[in-house]
Structure formats: C-alpha cells, structure tokens
C-alpha atoms as a PDB file:
ATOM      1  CA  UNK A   1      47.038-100.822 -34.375  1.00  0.00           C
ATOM      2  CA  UNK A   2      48.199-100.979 -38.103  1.00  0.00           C
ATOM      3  CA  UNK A   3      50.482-103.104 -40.104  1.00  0.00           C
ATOM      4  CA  UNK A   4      52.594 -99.870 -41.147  1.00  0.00           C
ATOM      5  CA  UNK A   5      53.857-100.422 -36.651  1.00  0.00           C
ATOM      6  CA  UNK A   6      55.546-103.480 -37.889  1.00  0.00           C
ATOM      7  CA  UNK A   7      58.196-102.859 -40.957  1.00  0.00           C
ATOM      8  CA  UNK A   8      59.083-106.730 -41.400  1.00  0.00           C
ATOM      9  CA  UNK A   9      55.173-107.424 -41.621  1.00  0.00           C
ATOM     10  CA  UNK A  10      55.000-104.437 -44.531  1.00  0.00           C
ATOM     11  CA  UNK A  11      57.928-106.795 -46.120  1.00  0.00           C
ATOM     12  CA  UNK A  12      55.754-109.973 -45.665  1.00  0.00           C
ATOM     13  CA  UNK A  13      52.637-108.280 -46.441  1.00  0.00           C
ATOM     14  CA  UNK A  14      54.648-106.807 -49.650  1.00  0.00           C
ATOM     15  CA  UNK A  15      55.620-109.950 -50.965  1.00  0.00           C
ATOM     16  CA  UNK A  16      52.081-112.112 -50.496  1.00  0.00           C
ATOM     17  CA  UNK A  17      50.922-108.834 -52.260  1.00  0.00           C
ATOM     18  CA  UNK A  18      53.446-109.076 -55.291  1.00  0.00           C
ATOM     19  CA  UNK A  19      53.203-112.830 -56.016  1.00  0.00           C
ATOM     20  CA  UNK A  20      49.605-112.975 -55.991  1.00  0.00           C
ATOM     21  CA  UNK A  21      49.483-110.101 -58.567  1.00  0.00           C
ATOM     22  CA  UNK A  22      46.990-108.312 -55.992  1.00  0.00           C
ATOM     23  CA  UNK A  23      49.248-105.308 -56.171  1.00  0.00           C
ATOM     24  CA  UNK A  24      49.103-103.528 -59.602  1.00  0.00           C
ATOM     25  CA  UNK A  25      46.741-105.529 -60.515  1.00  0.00           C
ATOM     26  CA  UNK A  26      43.628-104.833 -58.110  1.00  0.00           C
ATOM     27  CA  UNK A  27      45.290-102.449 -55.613  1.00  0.00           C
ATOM     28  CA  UNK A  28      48.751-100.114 -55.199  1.00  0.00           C
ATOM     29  CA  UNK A  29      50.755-100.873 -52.203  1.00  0.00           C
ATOM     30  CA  UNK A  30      49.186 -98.448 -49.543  1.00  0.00           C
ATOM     31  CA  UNK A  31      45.467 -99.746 -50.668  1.00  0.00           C
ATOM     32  CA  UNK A  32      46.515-103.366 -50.292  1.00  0.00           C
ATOM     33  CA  UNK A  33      47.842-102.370 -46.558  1.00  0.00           C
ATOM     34  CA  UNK A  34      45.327-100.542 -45.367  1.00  0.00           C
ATOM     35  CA  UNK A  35      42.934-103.475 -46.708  1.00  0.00           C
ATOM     36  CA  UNK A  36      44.892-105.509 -44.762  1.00  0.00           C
ATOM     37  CA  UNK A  37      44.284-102.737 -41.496  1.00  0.00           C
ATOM     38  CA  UNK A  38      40.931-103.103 -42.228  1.00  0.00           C
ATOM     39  CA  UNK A  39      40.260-106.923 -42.895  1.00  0.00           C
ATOM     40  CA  UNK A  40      42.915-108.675 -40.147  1.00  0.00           C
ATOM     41  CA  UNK A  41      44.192-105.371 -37.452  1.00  0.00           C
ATOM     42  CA  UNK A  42      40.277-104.233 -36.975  1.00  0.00           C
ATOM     43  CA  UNK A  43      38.667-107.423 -37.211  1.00  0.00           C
ATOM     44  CA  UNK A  44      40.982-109.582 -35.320  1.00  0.00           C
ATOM     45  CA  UNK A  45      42.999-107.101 -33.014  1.00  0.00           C
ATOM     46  CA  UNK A  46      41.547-108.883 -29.898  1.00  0.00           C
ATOM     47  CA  UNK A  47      43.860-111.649 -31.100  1.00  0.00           C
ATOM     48  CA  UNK A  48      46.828-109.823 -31.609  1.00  0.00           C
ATOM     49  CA  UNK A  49      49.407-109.382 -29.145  1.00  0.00           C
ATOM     50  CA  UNK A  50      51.729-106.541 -29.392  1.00  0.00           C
ATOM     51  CA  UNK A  51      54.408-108.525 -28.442  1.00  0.00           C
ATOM     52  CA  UNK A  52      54.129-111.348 -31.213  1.00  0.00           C
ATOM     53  CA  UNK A  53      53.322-108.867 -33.546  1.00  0.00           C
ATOM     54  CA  UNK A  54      56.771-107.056 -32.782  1.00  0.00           C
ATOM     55  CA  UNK A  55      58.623-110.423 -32.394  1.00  0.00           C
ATOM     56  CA  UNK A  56      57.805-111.426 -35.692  1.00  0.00           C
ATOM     57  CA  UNK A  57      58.301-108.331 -37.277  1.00  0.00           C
ATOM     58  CA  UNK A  58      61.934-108.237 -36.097  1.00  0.00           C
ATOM     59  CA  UNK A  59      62.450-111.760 -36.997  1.00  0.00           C
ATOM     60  CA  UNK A  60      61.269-111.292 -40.801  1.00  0.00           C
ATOM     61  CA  UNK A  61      62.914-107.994 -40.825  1.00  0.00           C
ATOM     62  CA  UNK A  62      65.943-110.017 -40.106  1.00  0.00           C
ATOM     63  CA  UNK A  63      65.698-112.602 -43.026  1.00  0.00           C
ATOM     64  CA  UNK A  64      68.111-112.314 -45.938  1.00  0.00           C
ATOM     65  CA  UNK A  65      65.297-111.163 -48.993  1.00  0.00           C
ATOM     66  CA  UNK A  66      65.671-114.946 -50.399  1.00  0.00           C
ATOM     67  CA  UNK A  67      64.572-116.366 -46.977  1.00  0.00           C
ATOM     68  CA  UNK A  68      61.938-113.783 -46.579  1.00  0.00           C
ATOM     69  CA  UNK A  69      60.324-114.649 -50.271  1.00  0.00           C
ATOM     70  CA  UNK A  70      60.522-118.625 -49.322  1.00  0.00           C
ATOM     71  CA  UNK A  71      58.652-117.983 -45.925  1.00  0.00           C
ATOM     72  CA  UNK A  72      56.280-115.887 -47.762  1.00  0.00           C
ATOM     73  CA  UNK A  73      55.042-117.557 -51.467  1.00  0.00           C
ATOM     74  CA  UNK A  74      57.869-120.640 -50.900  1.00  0.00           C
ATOM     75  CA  UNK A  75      57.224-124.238 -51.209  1.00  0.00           C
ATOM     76  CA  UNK A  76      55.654-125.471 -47.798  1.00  0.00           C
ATOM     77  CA  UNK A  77      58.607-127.793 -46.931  1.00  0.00           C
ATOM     78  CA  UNK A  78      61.556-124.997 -47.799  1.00  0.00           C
ATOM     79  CA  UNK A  79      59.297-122.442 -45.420  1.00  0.00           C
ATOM     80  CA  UNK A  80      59.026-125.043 -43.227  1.00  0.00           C
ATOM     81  CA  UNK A  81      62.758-124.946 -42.725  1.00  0.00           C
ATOM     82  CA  UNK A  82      62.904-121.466 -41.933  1.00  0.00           C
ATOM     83  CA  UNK A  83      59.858-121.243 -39.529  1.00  0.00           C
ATOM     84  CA  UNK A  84      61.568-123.779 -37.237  1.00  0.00           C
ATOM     85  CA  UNK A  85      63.522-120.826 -36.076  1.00  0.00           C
ATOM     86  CA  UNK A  86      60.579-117.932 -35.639  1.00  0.00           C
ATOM     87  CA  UNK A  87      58.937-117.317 -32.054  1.00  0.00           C
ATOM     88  CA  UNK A  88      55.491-118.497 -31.525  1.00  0.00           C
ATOM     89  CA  UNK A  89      55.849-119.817 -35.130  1.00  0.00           C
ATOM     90  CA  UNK A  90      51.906-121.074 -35.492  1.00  0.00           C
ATOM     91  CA  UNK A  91      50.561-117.654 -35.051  1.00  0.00           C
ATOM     92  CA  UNK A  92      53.042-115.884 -37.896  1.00  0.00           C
ATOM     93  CA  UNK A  93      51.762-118.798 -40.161  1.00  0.00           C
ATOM     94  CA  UNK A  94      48.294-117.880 -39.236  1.00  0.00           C
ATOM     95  CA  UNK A  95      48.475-114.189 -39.932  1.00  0.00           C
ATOM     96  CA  UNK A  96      50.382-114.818 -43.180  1.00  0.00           C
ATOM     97  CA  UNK A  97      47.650-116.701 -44.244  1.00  0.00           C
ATOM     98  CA  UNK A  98      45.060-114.324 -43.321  1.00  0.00           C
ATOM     99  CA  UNK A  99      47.679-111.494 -45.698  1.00  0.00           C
ATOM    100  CA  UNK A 100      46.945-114.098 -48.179  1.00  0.00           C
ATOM    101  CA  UNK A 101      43.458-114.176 -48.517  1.00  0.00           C
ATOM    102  CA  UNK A 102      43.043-110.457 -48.318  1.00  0.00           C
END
C-alpha cells in the first residue's frame, strides 16, 4: 500500500508538505511521500482500510484547490465546515494529522 494509490491524498499530502516548508526545505516531493509510505502506510497499514483510504481520496480529489488548502493548513473552524461533508470524517482528520507530523 502507498500514498502514490490515492491521487487526492498526494494533493493533501502536497499541501501539509508545502505549508510546513518540509518540502524544499528538508525533502523534494517524492522523499516527503515515500517518508510518509514509510512512517504512516508501513507502520499503521493494519489500520487502514482500502475503502476509506479510496473514499477520501475521491472526496479531496473533488474539492475546488481553495477548499482543499482550508481542509489541509486552514483555520480549524473554516475546515471544520468542509469536513462536515467527508465520509468517516474522524479518520481523514486522523491521517492528516499523522501527514503533519511526518
């Protein structure tokens, strides 16, 4: 299993990656994924449904670029008002956070 299945969680992944200066910075793009392969896909794959994964890779994919920047490094309350409409919305919040501590 690898982030790179899952084009909408590239885009999230992307994004954390870009507004924590992580990419250019410490890593390019394809480092920073495959640390994310490493550090959340190997370690926590057990916890990761195929399904969800998919479902919220379509749903991000499917966020106008302003939406998809709010869910991802917005103010709590304006993601807030996004997430209301993503499937199985606790566990996307989860694994964004884990993209953001990478």
């Amino acid at each position: 299993m690898s982030i790179n299945e899952y084009p909408g969680l590239v885009k999230a992944a992307l994004e954390i990656g870009y507004d924590n200066d992580v990419i250019n910075r410490t890593w390019t793009e394809e480092s920073f994924l495959e640390e994310i392969d490493a550090e959340i896909f190997f370690e926590h794959e057990y916890e990761l449904s195929e399904m969800d994964l998919q479902s919220w890779s379509n749903w991000l994919d499917s966020l106008p670029e302003e939406q998809l920047k709010t869910v991802c490094c917005g103010e709590c309350e304006e993601a807030e008002k996004i997430l209301v409409n993503c499937p199985s919305r606790s566990g996307l919040e989860e694994l964004l956070e884990l993209i953001f501590d990478c």
